[in-house]
N, C-alpha and C. Protein backbone atom coordinates (compact mmCIF):
# COMPACT_ATOMS: atom_id res chain seq x y z
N UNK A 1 0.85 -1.16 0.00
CA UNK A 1 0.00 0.00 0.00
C UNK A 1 0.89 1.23 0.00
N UNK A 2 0.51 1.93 -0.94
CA UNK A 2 1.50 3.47 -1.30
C UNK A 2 0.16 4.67 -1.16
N UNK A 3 0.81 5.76 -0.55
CA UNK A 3 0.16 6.83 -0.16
C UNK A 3 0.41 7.66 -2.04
N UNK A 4 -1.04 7.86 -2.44
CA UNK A 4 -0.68 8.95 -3.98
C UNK A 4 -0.20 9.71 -4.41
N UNK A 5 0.18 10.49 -3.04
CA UNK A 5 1.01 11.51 -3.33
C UNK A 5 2.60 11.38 -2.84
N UNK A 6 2.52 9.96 -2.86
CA UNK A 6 4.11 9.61 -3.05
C UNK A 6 4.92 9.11 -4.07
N UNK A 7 4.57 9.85 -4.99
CA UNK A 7 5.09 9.78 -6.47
C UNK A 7 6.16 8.88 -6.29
N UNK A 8 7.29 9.34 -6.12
CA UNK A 8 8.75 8.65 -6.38
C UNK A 8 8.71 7.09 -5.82
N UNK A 9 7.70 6.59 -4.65
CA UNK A 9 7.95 5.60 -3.73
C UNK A 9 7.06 5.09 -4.51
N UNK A 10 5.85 5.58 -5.75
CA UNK A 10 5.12 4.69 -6.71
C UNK A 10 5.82 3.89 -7.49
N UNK A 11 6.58 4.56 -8.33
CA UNK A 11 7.21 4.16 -9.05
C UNK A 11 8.24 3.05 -8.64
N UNK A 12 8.38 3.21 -7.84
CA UNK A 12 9.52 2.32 -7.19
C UNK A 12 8.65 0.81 -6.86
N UNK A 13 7.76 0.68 -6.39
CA UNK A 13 6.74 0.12 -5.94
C UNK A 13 6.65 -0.51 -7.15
N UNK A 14 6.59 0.13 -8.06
CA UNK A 14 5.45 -0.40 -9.59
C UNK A 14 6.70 -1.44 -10.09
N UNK A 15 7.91 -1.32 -9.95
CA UNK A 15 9.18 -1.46 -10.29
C UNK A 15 8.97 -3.24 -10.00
N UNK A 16 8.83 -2.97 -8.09
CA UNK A 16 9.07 -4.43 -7.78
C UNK A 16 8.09 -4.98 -7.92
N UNK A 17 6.82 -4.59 -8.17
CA UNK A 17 5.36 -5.25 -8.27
C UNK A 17 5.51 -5.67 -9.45
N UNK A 18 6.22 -5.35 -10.64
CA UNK A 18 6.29 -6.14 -12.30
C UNK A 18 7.19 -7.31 -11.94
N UNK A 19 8.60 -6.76 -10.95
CA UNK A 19 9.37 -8.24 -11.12
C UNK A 19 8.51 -9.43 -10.18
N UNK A 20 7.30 -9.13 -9.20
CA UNK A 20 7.59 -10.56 -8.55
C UNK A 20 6.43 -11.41 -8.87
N UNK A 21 6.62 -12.76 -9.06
CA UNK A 21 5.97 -13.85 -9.68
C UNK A 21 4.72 -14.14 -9.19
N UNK A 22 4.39 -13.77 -7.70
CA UNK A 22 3.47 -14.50 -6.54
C UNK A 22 1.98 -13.50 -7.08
N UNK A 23 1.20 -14.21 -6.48
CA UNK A 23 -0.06 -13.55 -6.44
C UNK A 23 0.16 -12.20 -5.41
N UNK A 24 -0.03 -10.76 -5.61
CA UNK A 24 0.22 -9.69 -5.72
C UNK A 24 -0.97 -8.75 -5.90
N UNK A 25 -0.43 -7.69 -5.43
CA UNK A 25 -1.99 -6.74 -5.10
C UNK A 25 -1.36 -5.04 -4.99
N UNK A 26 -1.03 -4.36 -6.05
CA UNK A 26 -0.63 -2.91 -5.35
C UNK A 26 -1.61 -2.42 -5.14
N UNK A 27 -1.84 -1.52 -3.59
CA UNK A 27 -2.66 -0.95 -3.18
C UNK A 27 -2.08 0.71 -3.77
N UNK A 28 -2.76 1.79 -4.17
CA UNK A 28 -2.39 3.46 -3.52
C UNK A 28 -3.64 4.01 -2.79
N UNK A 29 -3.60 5.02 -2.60
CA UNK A 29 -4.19 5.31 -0.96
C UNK A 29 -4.62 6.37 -1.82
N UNK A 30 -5.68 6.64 -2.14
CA UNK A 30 -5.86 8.41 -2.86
C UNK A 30 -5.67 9.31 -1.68
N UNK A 31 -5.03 10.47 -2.17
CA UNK A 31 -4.61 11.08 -0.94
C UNK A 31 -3.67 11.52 0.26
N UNK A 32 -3.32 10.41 0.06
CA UNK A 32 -2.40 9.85 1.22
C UNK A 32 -0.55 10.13 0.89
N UNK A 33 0.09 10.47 2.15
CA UNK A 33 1.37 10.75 1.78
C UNK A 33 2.32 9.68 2.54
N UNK A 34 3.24 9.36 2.30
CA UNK A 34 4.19 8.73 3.16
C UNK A 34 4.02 7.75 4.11
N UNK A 35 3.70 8.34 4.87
CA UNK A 35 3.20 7.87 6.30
C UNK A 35 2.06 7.18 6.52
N UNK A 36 1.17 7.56 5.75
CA UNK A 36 -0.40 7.49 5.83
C UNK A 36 -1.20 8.00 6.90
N UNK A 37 -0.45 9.25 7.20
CA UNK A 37 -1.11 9.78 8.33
C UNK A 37 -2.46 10.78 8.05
N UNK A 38 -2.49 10.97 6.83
CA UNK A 38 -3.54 11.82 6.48
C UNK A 38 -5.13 11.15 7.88
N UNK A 39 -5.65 11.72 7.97
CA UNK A 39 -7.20 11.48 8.66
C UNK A 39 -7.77 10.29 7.52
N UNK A 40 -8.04 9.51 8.37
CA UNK A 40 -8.95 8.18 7.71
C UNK A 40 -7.73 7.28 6.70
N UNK A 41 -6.95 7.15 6.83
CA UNK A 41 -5.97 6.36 5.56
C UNK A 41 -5.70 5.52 6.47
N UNK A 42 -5.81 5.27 7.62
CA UNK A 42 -4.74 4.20 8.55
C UNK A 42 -5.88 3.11 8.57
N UNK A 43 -7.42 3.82 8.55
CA UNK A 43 -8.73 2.63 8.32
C UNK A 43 -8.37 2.25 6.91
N UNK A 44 -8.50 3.21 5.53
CA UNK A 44 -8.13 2.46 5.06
C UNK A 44 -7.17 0.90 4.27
N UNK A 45 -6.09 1.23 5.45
CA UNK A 45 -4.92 0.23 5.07
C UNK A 45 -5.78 -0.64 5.69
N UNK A 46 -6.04 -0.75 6.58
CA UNK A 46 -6.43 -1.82 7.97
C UNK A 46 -7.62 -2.76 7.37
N UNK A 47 -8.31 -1.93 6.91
CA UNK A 47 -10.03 -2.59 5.49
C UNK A 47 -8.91 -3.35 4.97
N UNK A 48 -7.97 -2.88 4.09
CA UNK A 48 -6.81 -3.95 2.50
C UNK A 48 -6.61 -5.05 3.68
N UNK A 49 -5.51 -4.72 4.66
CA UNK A 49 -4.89 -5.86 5.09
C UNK A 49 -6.10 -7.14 5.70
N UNK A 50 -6.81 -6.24 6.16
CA UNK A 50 -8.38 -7.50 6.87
C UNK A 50 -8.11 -8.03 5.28
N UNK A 51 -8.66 -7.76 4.31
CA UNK A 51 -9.35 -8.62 2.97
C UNK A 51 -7.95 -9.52 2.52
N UNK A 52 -7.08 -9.04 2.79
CA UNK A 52 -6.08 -9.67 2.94
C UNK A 52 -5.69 -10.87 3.23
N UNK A 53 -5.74 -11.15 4.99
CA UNK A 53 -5.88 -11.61 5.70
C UNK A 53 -6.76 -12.86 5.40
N UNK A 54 -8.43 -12.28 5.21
CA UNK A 54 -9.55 -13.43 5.08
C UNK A 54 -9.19 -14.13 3.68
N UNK A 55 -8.49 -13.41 2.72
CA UNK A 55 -8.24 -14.04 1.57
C UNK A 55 -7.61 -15.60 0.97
N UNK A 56 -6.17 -14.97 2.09
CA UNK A 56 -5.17 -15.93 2.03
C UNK A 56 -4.56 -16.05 3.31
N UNK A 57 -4.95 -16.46 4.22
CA UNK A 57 -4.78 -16.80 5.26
C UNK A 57 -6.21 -18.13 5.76
């Protein structure tokens, strides 16, 4: 999960998300910077990782 307005850490992201083989999921956060501290982004991660979780686990 990448915050949107972390341009440079997208790209980078997008980089290793083409090389790896496994079943894979890039999340971005509209909104969201760095940290994900913006108001309401930390629920959002927490919603991905639950579906996550119930998915493949």
């Amino acid at each position: 999960m990448i915050g949107g307005h972390d341009e440079p850490v997208i790209g980078m992201n997008q980089a290793a998300y083409d090389l790896l083989t496994c079943v894979k999921k890039l999340i971005i956060v509209p909104g969201a910077t760095h940290l994900l501290e913006e108001p309401h982004t930390l629920e959002q991660v927490a919603e991905q990782a639950e579906r996550w979780f119930q998915e493949y686990l």
